[in-house]
C-alpha atoms as a PDB file:
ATOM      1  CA  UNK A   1      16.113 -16.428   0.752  1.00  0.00           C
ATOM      2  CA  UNK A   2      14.815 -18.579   3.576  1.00  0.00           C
ATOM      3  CA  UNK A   3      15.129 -21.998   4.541  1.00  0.00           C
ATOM      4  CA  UNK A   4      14.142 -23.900   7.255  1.00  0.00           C
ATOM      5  CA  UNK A   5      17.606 -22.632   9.549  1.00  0.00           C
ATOM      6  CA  UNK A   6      16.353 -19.003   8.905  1.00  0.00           C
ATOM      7  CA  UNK A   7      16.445 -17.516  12.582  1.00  0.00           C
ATOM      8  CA  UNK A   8      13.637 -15.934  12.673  1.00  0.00           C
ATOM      9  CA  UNK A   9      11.930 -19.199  11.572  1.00  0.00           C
ATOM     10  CA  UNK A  10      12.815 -20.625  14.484  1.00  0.00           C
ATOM     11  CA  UNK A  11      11.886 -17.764  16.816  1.00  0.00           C
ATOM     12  CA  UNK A  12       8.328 -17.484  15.082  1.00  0.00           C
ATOM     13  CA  UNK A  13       8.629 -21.320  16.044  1.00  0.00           C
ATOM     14  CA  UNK A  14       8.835 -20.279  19.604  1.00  0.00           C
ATOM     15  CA  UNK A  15       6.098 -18.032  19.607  1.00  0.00           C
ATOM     16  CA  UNK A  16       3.796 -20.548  18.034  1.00  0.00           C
ATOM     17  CA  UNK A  17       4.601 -23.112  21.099  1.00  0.00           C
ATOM     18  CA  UNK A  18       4.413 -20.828  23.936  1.00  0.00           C
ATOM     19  CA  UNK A  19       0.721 -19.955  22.056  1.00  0.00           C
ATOM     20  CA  UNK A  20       2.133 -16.239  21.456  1.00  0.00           C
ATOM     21  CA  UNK A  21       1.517 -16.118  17.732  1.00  0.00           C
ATOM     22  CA  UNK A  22      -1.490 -14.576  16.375  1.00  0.00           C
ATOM     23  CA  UNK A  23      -1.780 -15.220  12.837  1.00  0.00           C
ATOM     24  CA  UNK A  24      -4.684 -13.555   9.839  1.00  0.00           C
ATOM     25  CA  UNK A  25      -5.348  -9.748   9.507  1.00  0.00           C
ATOM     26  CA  UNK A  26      -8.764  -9.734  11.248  1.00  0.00           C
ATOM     27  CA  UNK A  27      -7.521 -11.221  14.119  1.00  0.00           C
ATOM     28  CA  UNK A  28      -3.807  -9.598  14.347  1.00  0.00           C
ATOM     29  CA  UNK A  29      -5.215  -6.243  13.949  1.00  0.00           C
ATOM     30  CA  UNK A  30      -7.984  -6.290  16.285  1.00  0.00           C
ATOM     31  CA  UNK A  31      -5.906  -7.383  19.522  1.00  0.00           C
ATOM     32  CA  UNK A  32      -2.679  -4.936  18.028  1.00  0.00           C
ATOM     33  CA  UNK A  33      -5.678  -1.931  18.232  1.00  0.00           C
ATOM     34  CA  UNK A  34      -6.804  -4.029  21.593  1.00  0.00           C
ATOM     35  CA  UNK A  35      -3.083  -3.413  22.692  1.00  0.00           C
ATOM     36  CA  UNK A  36      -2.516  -6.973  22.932  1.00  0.00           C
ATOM     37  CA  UNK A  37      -0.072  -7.436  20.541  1.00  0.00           C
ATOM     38  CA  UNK A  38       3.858  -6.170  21.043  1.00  0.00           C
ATOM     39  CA  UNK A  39       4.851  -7.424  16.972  1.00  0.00           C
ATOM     40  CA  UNK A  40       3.342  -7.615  13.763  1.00  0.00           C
ATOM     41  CA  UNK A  41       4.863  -8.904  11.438  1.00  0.00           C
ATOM     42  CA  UNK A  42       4.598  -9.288   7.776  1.00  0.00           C
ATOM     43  CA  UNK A  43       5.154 -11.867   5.151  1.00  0.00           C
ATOM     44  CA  UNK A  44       7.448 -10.281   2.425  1.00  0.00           C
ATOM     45  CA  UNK A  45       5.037 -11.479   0.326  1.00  0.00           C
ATOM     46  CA  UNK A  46       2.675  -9.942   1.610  1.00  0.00           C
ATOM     47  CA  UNK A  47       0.428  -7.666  -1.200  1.00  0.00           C
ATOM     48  CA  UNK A  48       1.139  -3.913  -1.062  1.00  0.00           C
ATOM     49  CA  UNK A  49      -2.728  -3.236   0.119  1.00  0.00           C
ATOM     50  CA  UNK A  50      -2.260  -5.297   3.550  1.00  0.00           C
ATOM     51  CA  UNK A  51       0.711  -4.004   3.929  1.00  0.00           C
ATOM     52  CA  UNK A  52      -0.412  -0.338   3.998  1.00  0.00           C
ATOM     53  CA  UNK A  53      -4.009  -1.036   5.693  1.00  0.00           C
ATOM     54  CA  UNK A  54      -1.736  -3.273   8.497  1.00  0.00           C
ATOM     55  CA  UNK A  55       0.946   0.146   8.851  1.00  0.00           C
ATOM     56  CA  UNK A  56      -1.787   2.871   9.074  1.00  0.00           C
ATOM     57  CA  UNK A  57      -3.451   0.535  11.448  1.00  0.00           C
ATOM     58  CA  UNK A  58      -0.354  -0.137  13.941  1.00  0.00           C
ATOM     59  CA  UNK A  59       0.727   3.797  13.751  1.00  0.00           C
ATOM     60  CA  UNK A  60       1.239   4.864  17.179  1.00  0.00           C
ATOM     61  CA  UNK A  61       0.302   1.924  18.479  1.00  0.00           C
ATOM     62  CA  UNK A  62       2.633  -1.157  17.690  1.00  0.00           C
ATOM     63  CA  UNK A  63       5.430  -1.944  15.737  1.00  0.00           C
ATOM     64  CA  UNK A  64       4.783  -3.469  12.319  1.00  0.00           C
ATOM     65  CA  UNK A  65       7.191  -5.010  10.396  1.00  0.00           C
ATOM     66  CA  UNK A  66       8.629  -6.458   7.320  1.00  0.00           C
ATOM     67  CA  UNK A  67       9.805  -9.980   7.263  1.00  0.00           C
ATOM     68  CA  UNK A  68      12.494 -11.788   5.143  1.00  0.00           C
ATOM     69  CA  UNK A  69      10.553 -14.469   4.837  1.00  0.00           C
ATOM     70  CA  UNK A  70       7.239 -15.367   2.216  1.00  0.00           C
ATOM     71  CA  UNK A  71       3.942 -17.039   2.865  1.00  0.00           C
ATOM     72  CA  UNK A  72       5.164 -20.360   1.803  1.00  0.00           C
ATOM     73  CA  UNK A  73       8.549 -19.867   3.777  1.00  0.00           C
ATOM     74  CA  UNK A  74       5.758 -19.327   7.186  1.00  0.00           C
ATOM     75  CA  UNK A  75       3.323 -22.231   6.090  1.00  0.00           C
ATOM     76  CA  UNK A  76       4.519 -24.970   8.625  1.00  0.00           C
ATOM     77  CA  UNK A  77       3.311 -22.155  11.743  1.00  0.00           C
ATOM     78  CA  UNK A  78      -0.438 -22.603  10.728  1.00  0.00           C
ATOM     79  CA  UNK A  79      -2.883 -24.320   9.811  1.00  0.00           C
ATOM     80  CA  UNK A  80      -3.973 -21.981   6.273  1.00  0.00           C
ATOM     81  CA  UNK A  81      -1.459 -19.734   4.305  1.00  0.00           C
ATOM     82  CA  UNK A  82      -1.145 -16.100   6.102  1.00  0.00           C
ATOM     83  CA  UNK A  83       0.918 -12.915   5.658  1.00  0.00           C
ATOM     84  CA  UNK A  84       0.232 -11.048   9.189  1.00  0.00           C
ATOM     85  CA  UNK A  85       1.361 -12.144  12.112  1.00  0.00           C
ATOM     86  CA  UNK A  86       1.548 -11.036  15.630  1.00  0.00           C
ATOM     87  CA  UNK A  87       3.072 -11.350  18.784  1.00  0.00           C
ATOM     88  CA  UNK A  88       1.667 -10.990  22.044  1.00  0.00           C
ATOM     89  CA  UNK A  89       5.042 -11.284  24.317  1.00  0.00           C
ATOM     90  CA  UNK A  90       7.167  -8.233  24.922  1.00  0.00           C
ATOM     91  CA  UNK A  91      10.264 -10.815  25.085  1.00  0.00           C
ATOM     92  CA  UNK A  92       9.804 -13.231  22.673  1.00  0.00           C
ATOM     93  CA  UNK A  93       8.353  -9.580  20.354  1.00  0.00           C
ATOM     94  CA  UNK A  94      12.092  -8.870  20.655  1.00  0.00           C
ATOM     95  CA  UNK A  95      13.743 -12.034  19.672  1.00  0.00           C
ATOM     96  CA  UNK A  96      12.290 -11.680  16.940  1.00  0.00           C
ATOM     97  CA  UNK A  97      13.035  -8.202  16.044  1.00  0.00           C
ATOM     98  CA  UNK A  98      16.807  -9.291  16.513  1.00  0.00           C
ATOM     99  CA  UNK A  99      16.345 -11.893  13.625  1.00  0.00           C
ATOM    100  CA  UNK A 100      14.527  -9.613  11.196  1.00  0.00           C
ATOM    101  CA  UNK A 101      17.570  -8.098  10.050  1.00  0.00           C
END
């Protein structure tokens, strides 16, 4: 579904440059329960056991949400494969919620 125009791409793009991209479970979930994080995100590839631990995790406390886009669509923002992302800027947190749709 995604190519290398995909919105959201480019937003995530964004987020990587102004360093407010957080990227692997441990990490995204520990500053989302630190209240540090505005987005997660999710690969749509992600498997349905990170998904659910990542959801009961952010309940009440951040949004978490689906992407459009896989793993291997996400690859060029880091260094190692990952399927949770987050985003520690209220406004660049909503840029990309525009683009998820």
């Amino acid at each position: 579904m995604a190519n290398d125009l995909h919105p959201l791409l480019g937003a995530l793009g964004l987020c990587r440059k102004a360093g407010k991209l957080l990227y692997g479970y441990d990490r995204v979930q520990e500053n989302a329960l630190r209240g540090k994080v505005a987005l997660v995100l999710l690969a749509a590839d992600a498997s349905e056991r990170t998904v659910s631990h990542m959801r009961n995790a952010c309940e009440g406390v951040v949004a978490c949400e689906q992407m459009p886009l896989t793993s291997a669509d996400l690859v060029m923002l880091t260094p190692k494969p990952a399927a949770v992302f987050g985003i520690t800027d209220e406004n660049l947190a909503q840029l990309c919620v525009k683009h998820l749709t």
